[in-house]
N, C-alpha and C. Protein backbone atom coordinates (compact mmCIF):
# COMPACT_ATOMS: atom_id res chain seq x y z
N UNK A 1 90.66 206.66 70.16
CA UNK A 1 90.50 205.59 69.20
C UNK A 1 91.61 205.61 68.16
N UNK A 2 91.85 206.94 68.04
CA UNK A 2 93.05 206.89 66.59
C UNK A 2 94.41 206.35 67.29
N UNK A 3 94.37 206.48 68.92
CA UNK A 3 95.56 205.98 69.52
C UNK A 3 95.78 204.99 69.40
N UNK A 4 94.82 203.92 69.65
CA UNK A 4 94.67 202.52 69.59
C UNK A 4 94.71 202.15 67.96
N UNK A 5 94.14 202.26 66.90
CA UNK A 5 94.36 201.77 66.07
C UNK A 5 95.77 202.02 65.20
N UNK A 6 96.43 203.27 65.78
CA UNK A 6 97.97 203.41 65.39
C UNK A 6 98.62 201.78 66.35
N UNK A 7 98.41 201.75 67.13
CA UNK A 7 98.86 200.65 68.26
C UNK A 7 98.64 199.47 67.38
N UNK A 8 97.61 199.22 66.87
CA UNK A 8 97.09 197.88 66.46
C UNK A 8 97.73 197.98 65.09
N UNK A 9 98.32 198.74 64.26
CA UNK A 9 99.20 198.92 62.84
C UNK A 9 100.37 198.76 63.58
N UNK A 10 101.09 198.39 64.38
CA UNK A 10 102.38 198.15 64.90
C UNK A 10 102.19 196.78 65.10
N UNK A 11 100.89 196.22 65.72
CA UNK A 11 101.32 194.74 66.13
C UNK A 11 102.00 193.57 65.14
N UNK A 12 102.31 193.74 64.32
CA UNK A 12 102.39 192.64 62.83
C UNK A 12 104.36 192.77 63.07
N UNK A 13 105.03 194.21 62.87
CA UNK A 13 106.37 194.28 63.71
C UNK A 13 106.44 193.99 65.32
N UNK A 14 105.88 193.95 65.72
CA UNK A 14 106.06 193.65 67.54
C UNK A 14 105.64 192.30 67.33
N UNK A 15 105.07 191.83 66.72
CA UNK A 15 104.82 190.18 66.48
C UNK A 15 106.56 189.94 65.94
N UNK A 16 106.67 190.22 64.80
CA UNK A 16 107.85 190.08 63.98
C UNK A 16 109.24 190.00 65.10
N UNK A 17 109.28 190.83 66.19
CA UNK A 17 110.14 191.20 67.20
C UNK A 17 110.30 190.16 68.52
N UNK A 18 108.97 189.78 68.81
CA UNK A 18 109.03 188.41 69.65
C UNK A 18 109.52 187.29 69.46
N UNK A 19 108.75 187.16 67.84
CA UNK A 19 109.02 185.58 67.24
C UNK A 19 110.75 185.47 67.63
N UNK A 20 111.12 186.33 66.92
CA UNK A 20 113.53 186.32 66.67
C UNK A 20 113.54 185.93 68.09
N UNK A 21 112.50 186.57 69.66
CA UNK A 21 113.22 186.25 70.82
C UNK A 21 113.15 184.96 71.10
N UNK A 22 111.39 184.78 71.25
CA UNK A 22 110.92 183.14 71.54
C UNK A 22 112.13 182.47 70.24
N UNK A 23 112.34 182.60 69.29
CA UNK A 23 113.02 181.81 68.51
C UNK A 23 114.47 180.87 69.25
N UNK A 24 114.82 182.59 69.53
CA UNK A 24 116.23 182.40 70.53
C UNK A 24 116.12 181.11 71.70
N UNK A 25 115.08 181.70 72.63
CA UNK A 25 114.76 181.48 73.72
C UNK A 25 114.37 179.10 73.36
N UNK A 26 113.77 179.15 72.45
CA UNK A 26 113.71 177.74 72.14
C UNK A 26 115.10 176.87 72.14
N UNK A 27 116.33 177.26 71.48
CA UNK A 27 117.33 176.77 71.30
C UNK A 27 118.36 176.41 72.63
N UNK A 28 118.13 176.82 73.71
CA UNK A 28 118.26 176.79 74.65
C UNK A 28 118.81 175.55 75.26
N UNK A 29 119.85 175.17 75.87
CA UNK A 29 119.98 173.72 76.40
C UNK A 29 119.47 173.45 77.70
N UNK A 30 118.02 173.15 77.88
CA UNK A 30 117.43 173.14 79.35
C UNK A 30 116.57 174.07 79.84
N UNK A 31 116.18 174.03 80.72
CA UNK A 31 114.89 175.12 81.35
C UNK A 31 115.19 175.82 82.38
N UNK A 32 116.92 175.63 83.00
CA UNK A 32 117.14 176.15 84.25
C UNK A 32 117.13 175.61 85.23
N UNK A 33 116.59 176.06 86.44
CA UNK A 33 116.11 175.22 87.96
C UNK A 33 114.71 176.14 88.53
N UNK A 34 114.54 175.41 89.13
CA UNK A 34 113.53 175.71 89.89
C UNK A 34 113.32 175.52 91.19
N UNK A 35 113.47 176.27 92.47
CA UNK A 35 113.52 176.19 94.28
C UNK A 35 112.00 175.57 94.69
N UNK A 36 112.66 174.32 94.84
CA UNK A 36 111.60 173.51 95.73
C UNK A 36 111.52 173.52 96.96
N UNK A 37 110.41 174.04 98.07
CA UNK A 37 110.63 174.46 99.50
C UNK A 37 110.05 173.01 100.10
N UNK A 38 108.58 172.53 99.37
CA UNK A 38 108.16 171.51 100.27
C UNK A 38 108.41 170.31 99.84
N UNK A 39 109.04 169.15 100.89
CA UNK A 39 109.66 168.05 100.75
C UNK A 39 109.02 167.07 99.64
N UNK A 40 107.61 167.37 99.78
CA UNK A 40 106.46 166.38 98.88
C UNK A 40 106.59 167.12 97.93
N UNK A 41 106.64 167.95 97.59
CA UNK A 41 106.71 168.26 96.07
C UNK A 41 108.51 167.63 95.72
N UNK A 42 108.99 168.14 96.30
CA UNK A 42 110.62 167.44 96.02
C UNK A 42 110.89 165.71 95.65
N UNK A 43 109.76 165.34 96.11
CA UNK A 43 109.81 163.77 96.21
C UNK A 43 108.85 163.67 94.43
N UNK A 44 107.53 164.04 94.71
CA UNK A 44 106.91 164.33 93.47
C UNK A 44 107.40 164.60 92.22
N UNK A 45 108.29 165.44 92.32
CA UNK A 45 108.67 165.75 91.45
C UNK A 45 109.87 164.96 90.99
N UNK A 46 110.67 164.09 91.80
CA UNK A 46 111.51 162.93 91.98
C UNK A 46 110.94 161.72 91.26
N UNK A 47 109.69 161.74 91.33
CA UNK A 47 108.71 160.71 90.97
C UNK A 47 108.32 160.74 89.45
N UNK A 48 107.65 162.08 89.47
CA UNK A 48 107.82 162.11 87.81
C UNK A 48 108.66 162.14 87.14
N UNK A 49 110.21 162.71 87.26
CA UNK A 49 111.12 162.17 86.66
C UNK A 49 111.38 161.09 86.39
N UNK A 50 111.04 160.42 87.12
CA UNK A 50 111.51 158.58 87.28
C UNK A 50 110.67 158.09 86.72
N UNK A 51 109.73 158.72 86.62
CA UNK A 51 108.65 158.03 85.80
C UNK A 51 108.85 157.68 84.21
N UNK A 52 109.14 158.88 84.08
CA UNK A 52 109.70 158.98 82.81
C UNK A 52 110.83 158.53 82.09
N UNK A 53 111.85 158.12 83.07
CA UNK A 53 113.17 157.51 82.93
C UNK A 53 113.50 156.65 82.24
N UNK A 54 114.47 156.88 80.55
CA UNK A 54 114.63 155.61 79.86
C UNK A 54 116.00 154.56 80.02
N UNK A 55 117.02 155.33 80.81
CA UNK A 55 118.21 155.32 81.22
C UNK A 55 119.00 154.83 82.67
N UNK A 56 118.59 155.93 83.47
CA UNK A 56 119.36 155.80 84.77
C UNK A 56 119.10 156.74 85.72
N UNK A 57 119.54 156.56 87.12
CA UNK A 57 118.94 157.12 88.27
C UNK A 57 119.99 156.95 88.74
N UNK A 58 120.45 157.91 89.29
CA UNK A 58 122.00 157.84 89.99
C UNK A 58 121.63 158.99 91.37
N UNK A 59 121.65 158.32 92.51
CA UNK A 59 121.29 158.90 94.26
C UNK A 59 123.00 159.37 94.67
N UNK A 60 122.87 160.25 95.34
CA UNK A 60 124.49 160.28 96.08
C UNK A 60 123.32 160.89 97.34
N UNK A 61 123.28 159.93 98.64
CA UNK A 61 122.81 160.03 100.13
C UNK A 61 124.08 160.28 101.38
N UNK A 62 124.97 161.52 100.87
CA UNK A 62 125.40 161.74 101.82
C UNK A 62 125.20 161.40 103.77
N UNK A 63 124.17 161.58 104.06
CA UNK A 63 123.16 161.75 105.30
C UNK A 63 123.57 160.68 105.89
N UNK A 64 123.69 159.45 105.71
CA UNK A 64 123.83 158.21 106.37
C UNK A 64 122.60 157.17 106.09
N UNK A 65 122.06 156.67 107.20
CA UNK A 65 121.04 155.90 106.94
C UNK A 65 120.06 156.35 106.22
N UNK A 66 119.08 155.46 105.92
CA UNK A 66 117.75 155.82 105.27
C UNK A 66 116.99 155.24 106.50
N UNK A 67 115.56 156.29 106.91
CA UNK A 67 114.83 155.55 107.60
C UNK A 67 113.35 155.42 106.69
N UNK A 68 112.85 154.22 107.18
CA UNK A 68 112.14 153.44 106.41
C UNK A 68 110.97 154.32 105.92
N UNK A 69 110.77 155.85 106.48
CA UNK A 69 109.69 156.33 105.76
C UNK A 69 110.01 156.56 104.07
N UNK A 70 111.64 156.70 104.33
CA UNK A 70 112.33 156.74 102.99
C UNK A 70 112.21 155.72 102.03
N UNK A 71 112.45 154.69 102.59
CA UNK A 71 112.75 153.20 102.10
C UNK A 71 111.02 153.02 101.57
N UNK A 72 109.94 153.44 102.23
CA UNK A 72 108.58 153.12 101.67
C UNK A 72 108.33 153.87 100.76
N UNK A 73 108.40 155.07 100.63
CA UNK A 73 108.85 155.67 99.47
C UNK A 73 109.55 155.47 97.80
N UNK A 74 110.47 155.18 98.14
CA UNK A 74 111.47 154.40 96.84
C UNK A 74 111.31 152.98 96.44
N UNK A 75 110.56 152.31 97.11
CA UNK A 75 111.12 150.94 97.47
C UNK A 75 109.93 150.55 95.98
N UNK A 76 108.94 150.75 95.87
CA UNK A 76 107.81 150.98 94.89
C UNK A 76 108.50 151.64 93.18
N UNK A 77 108.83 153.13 93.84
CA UNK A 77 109.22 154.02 92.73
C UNK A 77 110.38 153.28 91.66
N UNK A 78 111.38 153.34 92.96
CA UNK A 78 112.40 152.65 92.18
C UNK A 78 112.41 151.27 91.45
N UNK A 79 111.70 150.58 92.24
CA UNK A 79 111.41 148.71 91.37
C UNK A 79 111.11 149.11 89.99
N UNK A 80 110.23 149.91 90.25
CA UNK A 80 109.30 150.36 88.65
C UNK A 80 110.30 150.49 87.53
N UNK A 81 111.33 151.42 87.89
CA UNK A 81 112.40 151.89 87.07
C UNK A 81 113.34 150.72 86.91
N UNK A 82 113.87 149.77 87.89
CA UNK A 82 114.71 148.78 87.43
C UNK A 82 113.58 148.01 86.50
N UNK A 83 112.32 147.64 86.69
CA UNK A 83 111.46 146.92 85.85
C UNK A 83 111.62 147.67 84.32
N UNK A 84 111.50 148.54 84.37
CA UNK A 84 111.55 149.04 82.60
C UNK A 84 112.81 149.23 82.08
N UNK A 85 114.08 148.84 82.98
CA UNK A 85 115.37 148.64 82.27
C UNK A 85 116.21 149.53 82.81
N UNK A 86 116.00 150.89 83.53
CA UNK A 86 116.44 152.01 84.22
C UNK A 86 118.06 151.51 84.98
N UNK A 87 118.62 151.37 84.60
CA UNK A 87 119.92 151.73 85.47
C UNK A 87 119.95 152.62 87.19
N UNK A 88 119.73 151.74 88.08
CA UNK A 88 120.00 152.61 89.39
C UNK A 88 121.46 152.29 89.90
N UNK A 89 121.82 153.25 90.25
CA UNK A 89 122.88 153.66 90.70
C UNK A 89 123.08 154.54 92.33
N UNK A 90 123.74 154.10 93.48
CA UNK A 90 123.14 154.68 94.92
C UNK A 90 124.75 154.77 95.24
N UNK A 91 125.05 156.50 95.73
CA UNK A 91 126.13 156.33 97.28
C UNK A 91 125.92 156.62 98.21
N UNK A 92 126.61 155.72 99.12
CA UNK A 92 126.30 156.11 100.47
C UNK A 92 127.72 156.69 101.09
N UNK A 93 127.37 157.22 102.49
CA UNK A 93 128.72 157.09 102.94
C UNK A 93 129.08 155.24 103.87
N UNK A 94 130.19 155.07 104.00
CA UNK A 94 130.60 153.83 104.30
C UNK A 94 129.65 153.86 106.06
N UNK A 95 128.84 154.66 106.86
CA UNK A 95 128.59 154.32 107.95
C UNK A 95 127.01 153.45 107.96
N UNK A 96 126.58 153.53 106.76
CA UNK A 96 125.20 153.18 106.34
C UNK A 96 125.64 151.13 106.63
N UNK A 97 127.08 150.66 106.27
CA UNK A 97 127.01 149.06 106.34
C UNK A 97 126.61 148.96 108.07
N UNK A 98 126.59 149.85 109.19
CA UNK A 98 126.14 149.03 110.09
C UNK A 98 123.97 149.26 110.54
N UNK A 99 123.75 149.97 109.98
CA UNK A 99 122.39 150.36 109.69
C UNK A 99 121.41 148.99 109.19
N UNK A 100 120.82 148.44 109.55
CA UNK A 100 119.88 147.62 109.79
C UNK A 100 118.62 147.85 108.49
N UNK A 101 117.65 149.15 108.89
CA UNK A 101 117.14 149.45 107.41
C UNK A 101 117.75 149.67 106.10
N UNK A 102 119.14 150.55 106.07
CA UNK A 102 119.88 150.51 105.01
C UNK A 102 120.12 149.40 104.41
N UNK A 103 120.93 148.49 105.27
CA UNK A 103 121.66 147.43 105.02
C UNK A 103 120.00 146.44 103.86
N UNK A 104 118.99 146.11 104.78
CA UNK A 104 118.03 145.48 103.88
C UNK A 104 117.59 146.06 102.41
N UNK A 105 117.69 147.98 102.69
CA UNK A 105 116.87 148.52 101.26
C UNK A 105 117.95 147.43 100.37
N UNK A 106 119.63 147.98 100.77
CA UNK A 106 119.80 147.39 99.88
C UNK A 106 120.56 146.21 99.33
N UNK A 107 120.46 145.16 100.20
CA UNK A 107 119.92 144.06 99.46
C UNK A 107 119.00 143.37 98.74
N UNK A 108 118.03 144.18 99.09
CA UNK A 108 116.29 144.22 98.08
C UNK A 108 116.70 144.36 97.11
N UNK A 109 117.07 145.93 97.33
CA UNK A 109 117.62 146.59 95.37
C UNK A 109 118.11 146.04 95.06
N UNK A 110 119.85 145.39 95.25
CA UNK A 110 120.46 144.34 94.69
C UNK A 110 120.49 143.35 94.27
N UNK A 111 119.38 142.82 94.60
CA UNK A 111 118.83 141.31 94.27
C UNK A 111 117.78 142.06 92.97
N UNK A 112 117.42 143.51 92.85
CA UNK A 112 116.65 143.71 91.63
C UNK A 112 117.33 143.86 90.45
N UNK A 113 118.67 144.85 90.99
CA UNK A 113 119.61 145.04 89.72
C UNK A 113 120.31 146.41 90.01
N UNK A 114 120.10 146.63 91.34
CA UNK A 114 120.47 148.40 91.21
C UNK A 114 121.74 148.02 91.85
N UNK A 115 122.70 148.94 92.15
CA UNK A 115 123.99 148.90 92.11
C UNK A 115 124.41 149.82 93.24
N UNK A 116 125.15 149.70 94.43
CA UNK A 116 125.36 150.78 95.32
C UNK A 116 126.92 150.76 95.89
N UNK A 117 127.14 151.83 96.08
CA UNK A 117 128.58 151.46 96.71
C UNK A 117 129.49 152.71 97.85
N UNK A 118 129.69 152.66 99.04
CA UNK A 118 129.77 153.45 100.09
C UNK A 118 131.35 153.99 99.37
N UNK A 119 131.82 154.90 100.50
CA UNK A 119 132.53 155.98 100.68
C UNK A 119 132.68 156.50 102.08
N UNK A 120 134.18 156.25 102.70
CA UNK A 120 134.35 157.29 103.62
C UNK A 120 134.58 159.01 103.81
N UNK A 121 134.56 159.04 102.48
CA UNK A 121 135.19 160.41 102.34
C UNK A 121 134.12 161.41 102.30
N UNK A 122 133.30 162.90 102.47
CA UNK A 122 132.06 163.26 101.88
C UNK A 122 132.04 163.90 100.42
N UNK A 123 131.00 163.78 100.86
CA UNK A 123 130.12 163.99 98.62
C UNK A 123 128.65 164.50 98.91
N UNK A 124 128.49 165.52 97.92
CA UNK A 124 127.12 166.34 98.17
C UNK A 124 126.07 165.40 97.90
N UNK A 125 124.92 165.46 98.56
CA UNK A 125 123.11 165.16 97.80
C UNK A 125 123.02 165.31 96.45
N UNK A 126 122.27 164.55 95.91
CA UNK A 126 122.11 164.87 94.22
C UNK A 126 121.10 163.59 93.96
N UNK A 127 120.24 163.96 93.11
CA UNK A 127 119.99 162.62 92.44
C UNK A 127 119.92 163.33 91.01
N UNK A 128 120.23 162.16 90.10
CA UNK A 128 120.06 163.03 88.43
C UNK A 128 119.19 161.40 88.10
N UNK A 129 118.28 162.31 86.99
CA UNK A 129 117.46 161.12 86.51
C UNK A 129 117.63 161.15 84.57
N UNK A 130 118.23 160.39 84.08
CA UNK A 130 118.70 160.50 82.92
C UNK A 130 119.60 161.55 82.22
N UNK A 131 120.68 162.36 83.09
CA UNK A 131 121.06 163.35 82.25
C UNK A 131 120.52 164.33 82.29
N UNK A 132 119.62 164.39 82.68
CA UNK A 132 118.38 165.45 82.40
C UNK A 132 117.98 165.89 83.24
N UNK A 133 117.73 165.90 84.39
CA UNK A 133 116.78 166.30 85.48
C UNK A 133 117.69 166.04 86.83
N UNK A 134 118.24 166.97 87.74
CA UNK A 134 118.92 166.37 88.69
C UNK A 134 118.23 167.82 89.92
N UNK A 135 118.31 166.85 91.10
CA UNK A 135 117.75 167.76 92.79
C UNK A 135 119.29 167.62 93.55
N UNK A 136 119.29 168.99 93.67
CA UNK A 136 120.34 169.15 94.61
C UNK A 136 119.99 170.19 95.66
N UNK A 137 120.71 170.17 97.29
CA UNK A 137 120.66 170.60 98.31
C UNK A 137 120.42 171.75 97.55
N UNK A 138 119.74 172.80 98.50
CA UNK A 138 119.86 174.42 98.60
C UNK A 138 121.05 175.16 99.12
N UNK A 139 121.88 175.93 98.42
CA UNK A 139 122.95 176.03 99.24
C UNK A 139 122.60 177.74 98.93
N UNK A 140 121.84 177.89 98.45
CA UNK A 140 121.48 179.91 98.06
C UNK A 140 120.55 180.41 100.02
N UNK A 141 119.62 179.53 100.49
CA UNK A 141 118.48 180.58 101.27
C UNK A 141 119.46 179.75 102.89
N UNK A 142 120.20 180.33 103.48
CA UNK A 142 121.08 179.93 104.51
C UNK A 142 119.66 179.63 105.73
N UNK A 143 118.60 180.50 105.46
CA UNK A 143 117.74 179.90 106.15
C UNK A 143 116.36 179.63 106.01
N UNK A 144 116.75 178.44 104.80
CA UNK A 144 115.75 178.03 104.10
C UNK A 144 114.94 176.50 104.38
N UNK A 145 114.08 176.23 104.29
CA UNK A 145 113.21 175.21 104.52
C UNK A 145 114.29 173.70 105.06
N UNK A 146 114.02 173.07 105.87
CA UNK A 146 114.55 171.77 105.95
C UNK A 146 114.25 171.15 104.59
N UNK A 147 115.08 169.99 103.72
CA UNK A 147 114.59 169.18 102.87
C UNK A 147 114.74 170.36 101.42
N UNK A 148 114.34 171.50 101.37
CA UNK A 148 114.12 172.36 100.43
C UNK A 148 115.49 171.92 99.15
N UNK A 149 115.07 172.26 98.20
CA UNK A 149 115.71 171.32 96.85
C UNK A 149 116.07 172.26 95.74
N UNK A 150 116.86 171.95 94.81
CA UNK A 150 116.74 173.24 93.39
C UNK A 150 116.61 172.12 92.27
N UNK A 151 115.24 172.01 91.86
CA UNK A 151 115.52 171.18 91.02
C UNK A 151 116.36 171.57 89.46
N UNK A 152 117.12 171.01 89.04
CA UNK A 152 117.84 171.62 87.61
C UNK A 152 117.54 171.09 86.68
N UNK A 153 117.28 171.44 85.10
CA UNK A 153 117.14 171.02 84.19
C UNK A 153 118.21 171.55 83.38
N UNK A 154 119.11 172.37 83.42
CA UNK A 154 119.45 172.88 82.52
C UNK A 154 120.68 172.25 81.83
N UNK A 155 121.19 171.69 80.87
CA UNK A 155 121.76 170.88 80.03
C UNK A 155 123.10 170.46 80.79
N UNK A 156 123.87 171.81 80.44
CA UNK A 156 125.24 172.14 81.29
C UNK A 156 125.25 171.40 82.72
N UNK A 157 124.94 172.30 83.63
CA UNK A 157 124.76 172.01 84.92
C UNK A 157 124.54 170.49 85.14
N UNK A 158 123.59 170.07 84.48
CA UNK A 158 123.36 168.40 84.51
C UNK A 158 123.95 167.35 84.40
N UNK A 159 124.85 167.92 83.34
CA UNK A 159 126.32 167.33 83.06
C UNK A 159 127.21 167.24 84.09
N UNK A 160 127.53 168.50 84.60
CA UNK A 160 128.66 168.88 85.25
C UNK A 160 128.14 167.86 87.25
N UNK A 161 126.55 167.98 87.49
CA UNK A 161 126.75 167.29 88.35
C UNK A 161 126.73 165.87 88.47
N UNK A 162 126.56 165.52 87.18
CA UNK A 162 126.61 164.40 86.92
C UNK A 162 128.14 163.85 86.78
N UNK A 163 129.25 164.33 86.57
CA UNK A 163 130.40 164.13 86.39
C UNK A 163 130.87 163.98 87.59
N UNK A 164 130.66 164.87 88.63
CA UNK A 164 131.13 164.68 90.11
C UNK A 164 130.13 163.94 90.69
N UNK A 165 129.30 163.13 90.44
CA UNK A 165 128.98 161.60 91.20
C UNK A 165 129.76 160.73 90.32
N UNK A 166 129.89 160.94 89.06
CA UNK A 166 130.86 159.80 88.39
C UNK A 166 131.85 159.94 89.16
N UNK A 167 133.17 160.51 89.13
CA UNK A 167 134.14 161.24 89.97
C UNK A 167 133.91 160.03 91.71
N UNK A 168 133.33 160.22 92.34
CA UNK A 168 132.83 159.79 93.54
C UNK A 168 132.86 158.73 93.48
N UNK A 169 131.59 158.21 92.65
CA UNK A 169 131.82 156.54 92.29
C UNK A 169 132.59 155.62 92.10
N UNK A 170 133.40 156.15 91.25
CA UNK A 170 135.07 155.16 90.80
C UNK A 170 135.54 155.23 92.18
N UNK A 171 135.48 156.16 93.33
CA UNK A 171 136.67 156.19 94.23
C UNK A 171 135.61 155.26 94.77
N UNK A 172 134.53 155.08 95.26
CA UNK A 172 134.09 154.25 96.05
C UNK A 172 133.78 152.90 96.22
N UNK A 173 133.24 152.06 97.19
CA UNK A 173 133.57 150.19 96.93
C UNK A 173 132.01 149.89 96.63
N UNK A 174 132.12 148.79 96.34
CA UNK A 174 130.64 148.77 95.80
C UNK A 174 130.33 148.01 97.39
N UNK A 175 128.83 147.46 97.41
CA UNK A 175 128.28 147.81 98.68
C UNK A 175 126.88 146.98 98.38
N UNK A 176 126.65 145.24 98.86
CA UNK A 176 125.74 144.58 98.41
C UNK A 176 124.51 144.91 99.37
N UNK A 177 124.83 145.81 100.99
CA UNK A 177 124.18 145.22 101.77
C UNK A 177 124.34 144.67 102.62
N UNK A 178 125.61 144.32 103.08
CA UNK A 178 126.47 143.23 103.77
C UNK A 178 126.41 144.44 105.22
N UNK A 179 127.43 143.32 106.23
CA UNK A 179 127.39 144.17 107.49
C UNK A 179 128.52 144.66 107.87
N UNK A 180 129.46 144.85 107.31
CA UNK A 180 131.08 144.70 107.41
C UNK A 180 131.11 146.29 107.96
N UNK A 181 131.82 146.77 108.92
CA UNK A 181 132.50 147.78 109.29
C UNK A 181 132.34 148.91 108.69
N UNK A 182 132.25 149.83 109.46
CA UNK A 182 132.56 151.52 108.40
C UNK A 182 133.96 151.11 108.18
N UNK A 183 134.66 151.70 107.06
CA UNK A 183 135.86 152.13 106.84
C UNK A 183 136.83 151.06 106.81
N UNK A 184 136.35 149.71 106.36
CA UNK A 184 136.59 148.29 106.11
C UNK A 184 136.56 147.56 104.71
């Protein structure tokens, strides 16, 4: 008992000792990332970001086409976000103009307000949702989940992948939807 109540006359400095860390630990620009393995949570969590979105949504879809389980997916999410003012922003690579589902998502989107524009050249996966919140490929577990994601929050990083889709963008043509040629 006398052990414990020596213990319990320390807690008021070991309080005193946390607060300075948590203090630290608040100032922080961001929360880090976090390894997303299953695709639905990756999308989910895609979702609540967007939900929240006062700004912009910027996609880089390396992959090529979208198939329409994709397109049913976004096609909802995303309206929502051009409806509350959201800035969308989409790249593709240039092989998506002969794609049939592509080609319609986006003329849909375009006729809403979102903005897309191909590329022959490649450019990583990413989506960032205001600055703030961006999913990028797994490039750490070499044999890790199909789809598996890192989502990032952390200030820096957010920036920086956000700069290399800017970067990408300028080089690329914009892209209504039309049917014109890869690499045309």
């Amino acid at each position: 008992m006398a052990r414990r109540a020596a213990q319990l006359t320390q807690l008021p400095e070991l309080s005193d000792e946390l607060a300075a860390h948590y203090d630290r630990s608040r100032t922080r620009e961001g929360a880090g990332c976090e390894y997303l393995t299953d695709p639905a949570e990756v999308n989910a969590r895609i979702g609540a970001a967007l939900a929240g979105a006062q700004q912009e949504m910027l996609t880089a879809q390396p992959g090529g086409p979208r198939t329409q389980a994709l397109v049913n997916i976004a096609l909802d999410r995303d309206s929502k976000a051009l409806e509350r003012g959201v800035r969308v922003r989409t790249l593709y690579r240039d092989t998506v103009h002969t794609d049939v589902v592509t080609r319609e998502w986006a003329t849909i989107m375009t006729g809403k307000g979102a903005q897309f524009r191909t590329i022959a050249a490649p450019f990583q996966r990413c989506i960032i949702i205001d600055r703030q919140h961006a999913f990028i490929d797994d490039y750490v577990h070499q044999d890790g989940p199909a789809n598996a994601a890192w989502y990032v929050q952390d200030r820096g990083m957010v920036a920086w992948i956000a700069v290399v889709f800017d970067e990408v963008w300028r080089r690329a043509e914009v892209w209504n939807g039309d049917a014109r040629a890869a690499g045309c």
